[in-house]
Every structure is written in structure tokens, then in C-alpha cells.
Protein backbone atom coordinates (compact mmCIF):
# COMPACT_ATOMS: atom_id res chain seq x y z
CA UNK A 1 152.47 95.45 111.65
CA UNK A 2 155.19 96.66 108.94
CA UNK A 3 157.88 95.38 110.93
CA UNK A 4 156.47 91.88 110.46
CA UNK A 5 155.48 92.17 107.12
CA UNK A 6 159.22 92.98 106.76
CA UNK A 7 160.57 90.25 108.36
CA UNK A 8 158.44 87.80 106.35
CA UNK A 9 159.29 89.68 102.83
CA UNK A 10 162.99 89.32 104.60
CA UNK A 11 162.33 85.34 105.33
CA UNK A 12 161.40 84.74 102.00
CA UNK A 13 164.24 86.50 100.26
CA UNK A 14 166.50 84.11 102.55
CA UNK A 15 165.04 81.33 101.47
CA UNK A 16 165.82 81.88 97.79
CA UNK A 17 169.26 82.79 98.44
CA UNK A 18 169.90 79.18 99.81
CA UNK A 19 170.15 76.75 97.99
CA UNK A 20 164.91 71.34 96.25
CA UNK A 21 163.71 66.67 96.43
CA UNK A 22 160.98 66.03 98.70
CA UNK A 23 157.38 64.79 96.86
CA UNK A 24 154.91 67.23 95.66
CA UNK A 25 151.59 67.99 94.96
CA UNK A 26 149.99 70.59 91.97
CA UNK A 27 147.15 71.78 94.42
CA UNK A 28 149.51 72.24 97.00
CA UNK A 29 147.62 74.80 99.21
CA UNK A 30 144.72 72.50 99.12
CA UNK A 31 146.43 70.59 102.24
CA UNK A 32 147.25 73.43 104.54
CA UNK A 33 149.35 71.07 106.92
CA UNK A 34 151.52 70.09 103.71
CA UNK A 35 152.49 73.79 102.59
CA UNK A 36 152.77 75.25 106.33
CA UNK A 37 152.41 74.54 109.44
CA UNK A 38 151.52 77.88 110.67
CA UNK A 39 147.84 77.68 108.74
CA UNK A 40 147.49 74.76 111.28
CA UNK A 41 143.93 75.19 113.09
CA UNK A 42 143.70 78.51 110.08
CA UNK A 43 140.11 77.33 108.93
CA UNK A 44 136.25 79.22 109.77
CA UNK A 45 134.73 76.47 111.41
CA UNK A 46 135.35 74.00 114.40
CA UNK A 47 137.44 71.82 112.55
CA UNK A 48 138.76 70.67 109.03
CA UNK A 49 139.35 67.25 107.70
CA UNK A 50 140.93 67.20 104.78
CA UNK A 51 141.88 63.89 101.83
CA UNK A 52 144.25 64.77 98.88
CA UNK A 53 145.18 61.70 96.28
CA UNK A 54 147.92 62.20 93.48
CA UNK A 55 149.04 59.43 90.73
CA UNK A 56 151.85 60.23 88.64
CA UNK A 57 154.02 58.50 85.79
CA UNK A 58 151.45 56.26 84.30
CA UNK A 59 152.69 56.59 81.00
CA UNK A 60 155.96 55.58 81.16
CA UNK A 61 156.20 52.90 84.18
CA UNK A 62 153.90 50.49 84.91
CA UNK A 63 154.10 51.14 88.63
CA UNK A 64 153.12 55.21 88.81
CA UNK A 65 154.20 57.31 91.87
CA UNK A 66 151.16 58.06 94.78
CA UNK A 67 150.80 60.19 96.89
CA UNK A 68 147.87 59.99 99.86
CA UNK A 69 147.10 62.09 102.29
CA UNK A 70 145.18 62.90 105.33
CA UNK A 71 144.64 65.30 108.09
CA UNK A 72 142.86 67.11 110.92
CA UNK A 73 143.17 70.37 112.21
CA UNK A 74 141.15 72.38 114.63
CA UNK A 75 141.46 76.00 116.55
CA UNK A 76 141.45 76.61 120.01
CA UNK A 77 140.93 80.46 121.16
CA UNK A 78 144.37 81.46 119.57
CA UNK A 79 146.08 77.89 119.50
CA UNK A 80 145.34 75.49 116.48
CA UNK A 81 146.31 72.10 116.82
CA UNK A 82 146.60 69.15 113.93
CA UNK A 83 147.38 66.07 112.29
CA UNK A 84 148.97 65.00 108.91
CA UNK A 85 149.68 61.49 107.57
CA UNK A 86 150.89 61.19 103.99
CA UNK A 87 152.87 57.91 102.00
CA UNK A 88 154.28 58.67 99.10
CA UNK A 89 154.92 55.06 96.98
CA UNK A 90 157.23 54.85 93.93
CA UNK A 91 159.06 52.52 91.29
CA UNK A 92 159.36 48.75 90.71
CA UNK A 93 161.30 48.28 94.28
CA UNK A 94 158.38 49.38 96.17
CA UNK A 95 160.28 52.57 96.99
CA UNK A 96 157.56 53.43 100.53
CA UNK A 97 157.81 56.34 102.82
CA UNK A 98 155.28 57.06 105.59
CA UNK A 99 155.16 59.97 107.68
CA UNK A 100 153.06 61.05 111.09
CA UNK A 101 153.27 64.55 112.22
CA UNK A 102 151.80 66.49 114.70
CA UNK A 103 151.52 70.44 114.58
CA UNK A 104 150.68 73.61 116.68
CA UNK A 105 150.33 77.09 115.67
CA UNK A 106 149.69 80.25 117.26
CA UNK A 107 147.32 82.94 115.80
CA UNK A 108 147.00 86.30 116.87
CA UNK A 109 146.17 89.70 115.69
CA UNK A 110 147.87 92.76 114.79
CA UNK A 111 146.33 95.30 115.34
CA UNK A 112 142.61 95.78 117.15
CA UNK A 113 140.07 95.03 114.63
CA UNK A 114 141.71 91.95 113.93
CA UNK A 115 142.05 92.42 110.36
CA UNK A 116 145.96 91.69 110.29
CA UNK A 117 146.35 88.64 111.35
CA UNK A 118 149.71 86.66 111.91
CA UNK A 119 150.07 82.93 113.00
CA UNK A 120 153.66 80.53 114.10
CA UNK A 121 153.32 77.13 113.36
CA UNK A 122 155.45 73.72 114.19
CA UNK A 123 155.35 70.13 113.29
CA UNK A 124 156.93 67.23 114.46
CA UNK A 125 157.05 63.89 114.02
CA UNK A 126 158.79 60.60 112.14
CA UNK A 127 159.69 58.64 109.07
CA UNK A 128 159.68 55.43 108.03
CA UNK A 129 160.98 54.72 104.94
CA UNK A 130 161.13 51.22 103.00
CA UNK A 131 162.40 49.47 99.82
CA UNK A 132 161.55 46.07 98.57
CA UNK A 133 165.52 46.05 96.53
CA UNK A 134 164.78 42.12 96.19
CA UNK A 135 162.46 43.47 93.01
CA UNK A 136 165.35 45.87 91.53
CA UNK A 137 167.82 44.96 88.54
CA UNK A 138 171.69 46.45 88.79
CA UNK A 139 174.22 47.34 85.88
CA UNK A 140 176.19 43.90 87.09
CA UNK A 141 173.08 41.85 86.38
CA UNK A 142 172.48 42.93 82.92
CA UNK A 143 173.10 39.94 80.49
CA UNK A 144 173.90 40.61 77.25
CA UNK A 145 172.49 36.89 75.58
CA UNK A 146 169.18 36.11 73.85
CA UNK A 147 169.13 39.92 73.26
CA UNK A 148 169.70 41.06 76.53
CA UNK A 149 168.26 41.16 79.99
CA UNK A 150 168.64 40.96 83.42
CA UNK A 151 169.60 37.66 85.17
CA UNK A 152 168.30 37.77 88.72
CA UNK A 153 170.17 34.65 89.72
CA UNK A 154 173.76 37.34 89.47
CA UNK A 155 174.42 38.47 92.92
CA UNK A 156 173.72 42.39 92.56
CA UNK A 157 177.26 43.05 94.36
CA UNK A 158 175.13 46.26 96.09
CA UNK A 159 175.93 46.44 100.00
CA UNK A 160 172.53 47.30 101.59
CA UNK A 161 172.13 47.26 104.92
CA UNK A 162 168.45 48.16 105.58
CA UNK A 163 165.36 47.85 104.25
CA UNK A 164 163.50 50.28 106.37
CA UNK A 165 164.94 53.23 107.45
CA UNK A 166 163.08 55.85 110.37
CA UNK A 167 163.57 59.29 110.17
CA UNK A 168 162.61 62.49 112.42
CA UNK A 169 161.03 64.94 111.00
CA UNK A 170 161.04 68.75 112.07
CA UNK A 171 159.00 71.71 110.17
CA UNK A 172 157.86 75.29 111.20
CA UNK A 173 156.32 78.26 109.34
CA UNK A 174 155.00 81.85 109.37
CA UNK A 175 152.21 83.23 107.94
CA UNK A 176 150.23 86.61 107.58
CA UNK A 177 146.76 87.43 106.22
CA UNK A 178 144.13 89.85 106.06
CA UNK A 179 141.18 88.34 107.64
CA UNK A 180 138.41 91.01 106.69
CA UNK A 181 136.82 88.83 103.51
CA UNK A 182 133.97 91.29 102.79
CA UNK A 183 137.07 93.35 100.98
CA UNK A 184 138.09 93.95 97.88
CA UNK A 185 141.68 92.40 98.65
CA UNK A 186 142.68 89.40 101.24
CA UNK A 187 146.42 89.45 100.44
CA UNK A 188 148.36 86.60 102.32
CA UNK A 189 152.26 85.37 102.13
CA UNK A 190 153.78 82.81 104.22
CA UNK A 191 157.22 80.97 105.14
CA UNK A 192 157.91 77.56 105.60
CA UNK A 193 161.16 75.24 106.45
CA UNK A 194 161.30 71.59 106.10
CA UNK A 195 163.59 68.47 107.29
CA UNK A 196 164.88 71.15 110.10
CA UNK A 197 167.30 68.34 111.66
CA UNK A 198 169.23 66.94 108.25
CA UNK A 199 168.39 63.49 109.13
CA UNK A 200 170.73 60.82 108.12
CA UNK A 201 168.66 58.69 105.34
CA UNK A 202 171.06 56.15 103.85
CA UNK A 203 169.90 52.03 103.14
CA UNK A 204 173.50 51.38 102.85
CA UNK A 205 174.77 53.09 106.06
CA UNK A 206 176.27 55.94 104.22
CA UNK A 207 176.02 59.83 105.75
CA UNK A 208 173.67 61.23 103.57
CA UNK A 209 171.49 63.88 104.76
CA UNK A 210 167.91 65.11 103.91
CA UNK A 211 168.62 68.25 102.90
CA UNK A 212 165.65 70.90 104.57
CA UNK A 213 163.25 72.18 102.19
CA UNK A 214 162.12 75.66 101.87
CA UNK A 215 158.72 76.97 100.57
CA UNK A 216 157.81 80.80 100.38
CA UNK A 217 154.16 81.36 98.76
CA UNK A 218 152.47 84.83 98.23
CA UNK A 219 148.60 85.67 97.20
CA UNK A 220 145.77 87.36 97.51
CA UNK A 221 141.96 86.77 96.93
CA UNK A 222 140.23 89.50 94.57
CA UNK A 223 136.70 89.57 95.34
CA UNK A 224 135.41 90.69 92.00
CA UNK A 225 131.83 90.96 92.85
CA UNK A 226 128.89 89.59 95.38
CA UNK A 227 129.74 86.39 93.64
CA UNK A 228 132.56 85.58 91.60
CA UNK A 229 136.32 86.13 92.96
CA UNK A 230 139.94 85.20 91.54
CA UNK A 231 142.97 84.42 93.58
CA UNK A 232 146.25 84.77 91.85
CA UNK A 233 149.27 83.18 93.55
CA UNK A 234 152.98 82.08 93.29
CA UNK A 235 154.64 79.20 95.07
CA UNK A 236 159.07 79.00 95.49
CA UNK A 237 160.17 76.00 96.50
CA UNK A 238 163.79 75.04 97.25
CA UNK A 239 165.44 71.87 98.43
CA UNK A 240 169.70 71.80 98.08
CA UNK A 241 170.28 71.94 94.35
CA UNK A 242 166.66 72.14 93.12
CA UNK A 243 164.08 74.59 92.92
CA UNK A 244 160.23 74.94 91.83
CA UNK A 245 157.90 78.07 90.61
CA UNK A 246 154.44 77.54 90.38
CA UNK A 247 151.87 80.37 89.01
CA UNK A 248 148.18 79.81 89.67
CA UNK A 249 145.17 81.56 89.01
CA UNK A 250 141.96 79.89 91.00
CA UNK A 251 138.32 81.31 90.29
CA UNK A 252 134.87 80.95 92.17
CA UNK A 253 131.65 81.52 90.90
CA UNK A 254 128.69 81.25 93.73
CA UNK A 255 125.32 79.80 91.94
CA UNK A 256 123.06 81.31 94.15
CA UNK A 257 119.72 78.55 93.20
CA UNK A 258 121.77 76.16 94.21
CA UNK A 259 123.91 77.13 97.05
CA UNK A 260 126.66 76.07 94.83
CA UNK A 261 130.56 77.75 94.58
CA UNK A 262 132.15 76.46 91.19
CA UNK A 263 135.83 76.04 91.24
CA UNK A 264 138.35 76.43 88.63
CA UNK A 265 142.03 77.46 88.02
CA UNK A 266 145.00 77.36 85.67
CA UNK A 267 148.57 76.23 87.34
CA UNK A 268 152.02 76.42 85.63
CA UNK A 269 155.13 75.00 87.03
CA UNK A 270 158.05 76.43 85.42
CA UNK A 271 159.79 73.81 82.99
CA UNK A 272 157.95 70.80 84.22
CA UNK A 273 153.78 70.98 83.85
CA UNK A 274 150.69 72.80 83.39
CA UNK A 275 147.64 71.97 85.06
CA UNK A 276 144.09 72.91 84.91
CA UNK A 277 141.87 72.47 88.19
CA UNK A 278 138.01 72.29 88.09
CA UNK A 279 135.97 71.56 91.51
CA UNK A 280 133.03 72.88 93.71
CA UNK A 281 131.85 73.84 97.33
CA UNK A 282 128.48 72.43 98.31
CA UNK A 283 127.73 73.28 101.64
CA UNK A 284 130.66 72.12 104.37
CA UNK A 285 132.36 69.74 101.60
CA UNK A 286 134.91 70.68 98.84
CA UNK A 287 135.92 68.81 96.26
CA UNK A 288 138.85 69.69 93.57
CA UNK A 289 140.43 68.25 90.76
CA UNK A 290 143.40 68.27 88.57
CA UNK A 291 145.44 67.12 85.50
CA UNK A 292 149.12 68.13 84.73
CA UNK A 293 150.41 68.01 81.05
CA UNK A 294 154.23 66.96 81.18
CA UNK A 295 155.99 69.82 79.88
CA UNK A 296 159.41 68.60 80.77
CA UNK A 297 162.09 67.18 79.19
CA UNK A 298 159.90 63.64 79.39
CA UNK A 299 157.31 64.82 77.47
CA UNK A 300 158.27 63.20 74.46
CA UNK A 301 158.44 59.40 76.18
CA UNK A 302 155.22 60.39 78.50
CA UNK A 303 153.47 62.12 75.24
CA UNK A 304 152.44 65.42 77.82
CA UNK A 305 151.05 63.00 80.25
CA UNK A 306 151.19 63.66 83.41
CA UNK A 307 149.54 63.22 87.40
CA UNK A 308 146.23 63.10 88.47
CA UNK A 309 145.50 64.62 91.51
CA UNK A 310 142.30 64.56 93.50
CA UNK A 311 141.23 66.66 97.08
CA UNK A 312 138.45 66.36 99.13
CA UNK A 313 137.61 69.05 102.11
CA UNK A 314 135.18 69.42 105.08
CA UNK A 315 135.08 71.91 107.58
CA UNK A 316 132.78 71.77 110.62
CA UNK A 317 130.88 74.81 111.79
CA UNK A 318 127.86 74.82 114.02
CA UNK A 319 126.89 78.24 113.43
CA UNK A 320 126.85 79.08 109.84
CA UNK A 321 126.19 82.24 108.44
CA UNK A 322 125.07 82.25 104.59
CA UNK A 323 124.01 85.79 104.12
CA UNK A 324 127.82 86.43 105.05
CA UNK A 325 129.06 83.54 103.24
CA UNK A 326 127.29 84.83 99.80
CA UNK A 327 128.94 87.78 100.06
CA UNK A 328 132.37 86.24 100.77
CA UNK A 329 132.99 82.60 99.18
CA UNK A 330 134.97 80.71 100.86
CA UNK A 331 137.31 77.86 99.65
């Protein structure tokens, strides 16, 4: 069991060494598929359908970046098998990209009262990406009469080739946890790796590459009591030349009337936005939402506003146990 946890602690340190812009989303471990595909089939129940929704950039363009998503996982014995779709949409060009992946993991134990547990994940899939360039304005079509503007009958003098691009797409992961919940600690940390195959992605036939994108998270879940718990975590993310922290503290209280787990958290992502989180479990749903406040250097034009970001889980289970579940909330 050490040696793996040293290999992962030896992953992630990797990772940060190299040198992130793929889309993103504030609740990020709300879509397990999204932040690795080794928690593929990872859920207590017979399967897990999950919807996540972000809007971004309202205040300063008229046409805000989205982000949808959708998928379905399940395990099988040791196996877990999924699928993701997502489209991220952005700008006055239209700027699409849709992407359908697949994914398998492997879980296993490691050790014999399964309390250590380890799982290997992969994902594959494609890419199609679109842009509408018809709606954009260039630097040679800016006019400088009747005050200025652009004059869409100048040829734009760009050479694009394409207006829809396809793209593979390659991911894998690791990821360890401690499975016994009715402890005091249920510490996880996981590796992930993006864009494996450095796809060409060019509308005007040039060689430029994807670069992969790397994501190393770390947590654990504190149950404080019978009924209230916090999970601190912290999220690296690197793709090329940038990178992302994100700090987050989540919180459950169980309202035992009502069968009800309140959800609420605090996230920070270093130089860019702070969002709070509020939500609730009811049964087999959960439901979770958030607001960033721009704290970049657009804060001033977006006046701290920033995304709005919506998830909405359910997790099948034929045999439930609430006496256990009481004891142990679940998100």
C-alpha cells in the first residue's frame, strides 16, 4: 500500500514540474468523469447519472461562455464503465466544441478489509470543434469613418480553411481512497492526464497542438459528528504555460426530520475567483449550486461578476441502507 501511495505523491509532483487552456468548471469534482477517469463506475449504488450547467462572462459580452454536461457511469464487480458528453460554446463567432467519450476503470483493494482502495481509469473518444468566422470582425476591417467601425463588406484577408475541425481525444487517471466512511478520516488524492495524443487543432491548417492537460487533486472527508462533516480539498491544474489552484472547503449537515443533507462550501481559485456553493441531498438526488466573484484582472470591466454554475446528481441503489447512511453522509 505505501509503495502506491508513493507513486501517486510521485505522479503528482511530475505533473507540477511540467509545464494549462482547456474549459473549466468551479465544482469540478461534482462530475467525476470530468476530473478523472479513474472515479469512473466510483459511486455506492448501481449507477450515477449526473447534469452540470455553467454560464460565464455575462457582464462583459453579450454572448457568455456555456458549458453543459452529461454522463453515466456504473460498476461492474471491479470494472466501472461510463459515459461523458460536454459542449462548451463561446464568443460572437459561435466558437462550438463537442466532445463524446467513453471510459473504463479498474477498482481494487489493497489490502483485505478493503479499506484502501485504488482504481485505473481511461477515456477515449472525439472532438468536433466549430466556428461560425462569417460573424467575426478583423483588424483589416476596422473603418475609421463616422467614428469608427467595422465594415463587413472588406474581405477579412484571414486564410481559413475549416470550419469544423474533429479531434481524438485520449485521458487516463489514478486514484486512491479510504473506503471505510464510518471513520473519522476518508483521505483521497488522485492523478489525471488529458489530450494524451497532442492532436493537431488548427482552422487554418497550421500545426498547432492541444497541449495535454494535467490535474492532481488531494482531500479528505472529516466526519465531525453523527451528522455534520467537512471536506477540505485542493485542486492543481496545468495545461503548457498555464496553471490553476483551487482551495475548497465543502460542509454537510444531515436534518434528521427530514431526511435531508444540507450542502455548502467556500472555493478560491488563486488570482481569478471565489465562489460560494450551497445545495442539498434528498434521498437518491443531489442538487448544488454556485456563484464565482471575478477576482481577476477583469474585475474592474465585469464589476466581480462572474459564472453561474449549476449540478444535478442521482445515483441508483436498490438496497439502501439509512441507519448506515445517517451515520455516514454521503455526497
Amino acid at each position: 500500500m505505501y509503495r502506491i501511495l508513493i507513486i501517486l505523491i510521485s505522479a503528482i509532483g511530475l505533473s507540477l514540474s511540467t509545464r494549462a487552456q482547456d474549459a473549466h468548471l468551479s465544482m469540478y469534482d461534482a462530475a467525476p468523469l470530468f476530473l478523472n477517469p479513474a472515479l469512473t463506475g466510483v459511486v455506492d449504488g448501481d449507477f450515477r447519472l449526473h447534469g452540470q450547467y455553467r454560464t460565464q462572462w455575462k457582464s462583459v459580452n453579450y454572448k457568455p461562455y456555456t458549458t453543459y454536461l452529461l454522463s453515466f457511469d456504473m460498476p461492474f464487480k471491479k470494472w466501472g464503465f461510463g459515459v461523458q458528453v460536454n459542449q462548451f460554446r463561446a464568443g460572437q463567432g459561435n466558437y462550438n466544441s463537442l466532445q463524446g467519450l467513453v471510459s473504463a476503470a479498474y477498482n481494487t483493494a489493497l489490502d483485505k478489509n478493503k479499506n484502501h482502495m485504488i482504481s485505473f481509469g481511461v477515456q477515449g473518444g472525439g472532438v468536433q470543434k466549430s466556428l461560425e468566422y462569417p460573424l467575426l470582425s478583423f483588424n483589416n476591417q476596422y473603418s475609421p469613418n463616422n467614428g469608427g467601425f467595422f465594415d463587413e463588406t472588406i474581405a477579412t484577408g484571414e486564410d481559413i480553411e475549416a470550419r469544423t475541425i474533429y479531434l481524438p481525444s485520449i485521458n487516463a487517471g489514478l486514484m486512491y481512497y479510504f473506503a471505510q466512511q464510518n471513520r473519522r478520516l476518508n483521505p483521497f488524492i488522485g492523478v489525471s492526464a488529458f489530450n494524451l495524443v497532442s492532436a493537431k487543432e488548427s482552422f487554418q491548417g497550421i500545426d498547432n497542438r492541444l497541449p495535454m492537460r494535467f490535474y492532481a487533486h488531494i482531500g479528505t472527508r472529516i466526519n465531525l459528528t453523527e451528522t455534520f462533516y467537512l471536506i477540505p480539498k485542493f485542486l492543481f491544474m496545468q495545461q503548457e504555460n498555464f496553471t490553476e489552484q483551487t482551495i475548497a472547503l465543502e460542509a454537510g449537515y444531515y436534518l434528521k426530520n427530514s431526511e435531508l443533507y444540507l450542502l455548502g462550501g467556500l472555493i478560491y481559485r488563486n488570482k481569478d475567483a471565489a465562489a460560494i456553493t450551497i445545495g442539498g441531498k434528498l434521498d437518491r438526488f443531489t442538487l448544488k449550486l454556485a456563484y464565482d466573484i471575478n477576482m481577476s484582472t477583469l474585475s474592474t470591466a465585469s464589476s466581480g461578476r462572474g459564472g453561474f454554475e449549476a449540478s444535478l446528481t442521482y445515483v441508483h441503489s436498490k438496497r439502501r441502507n439509512k441507519d448506515f447512511e445517517k451515520i455516514c453522509p454521503r455526497l
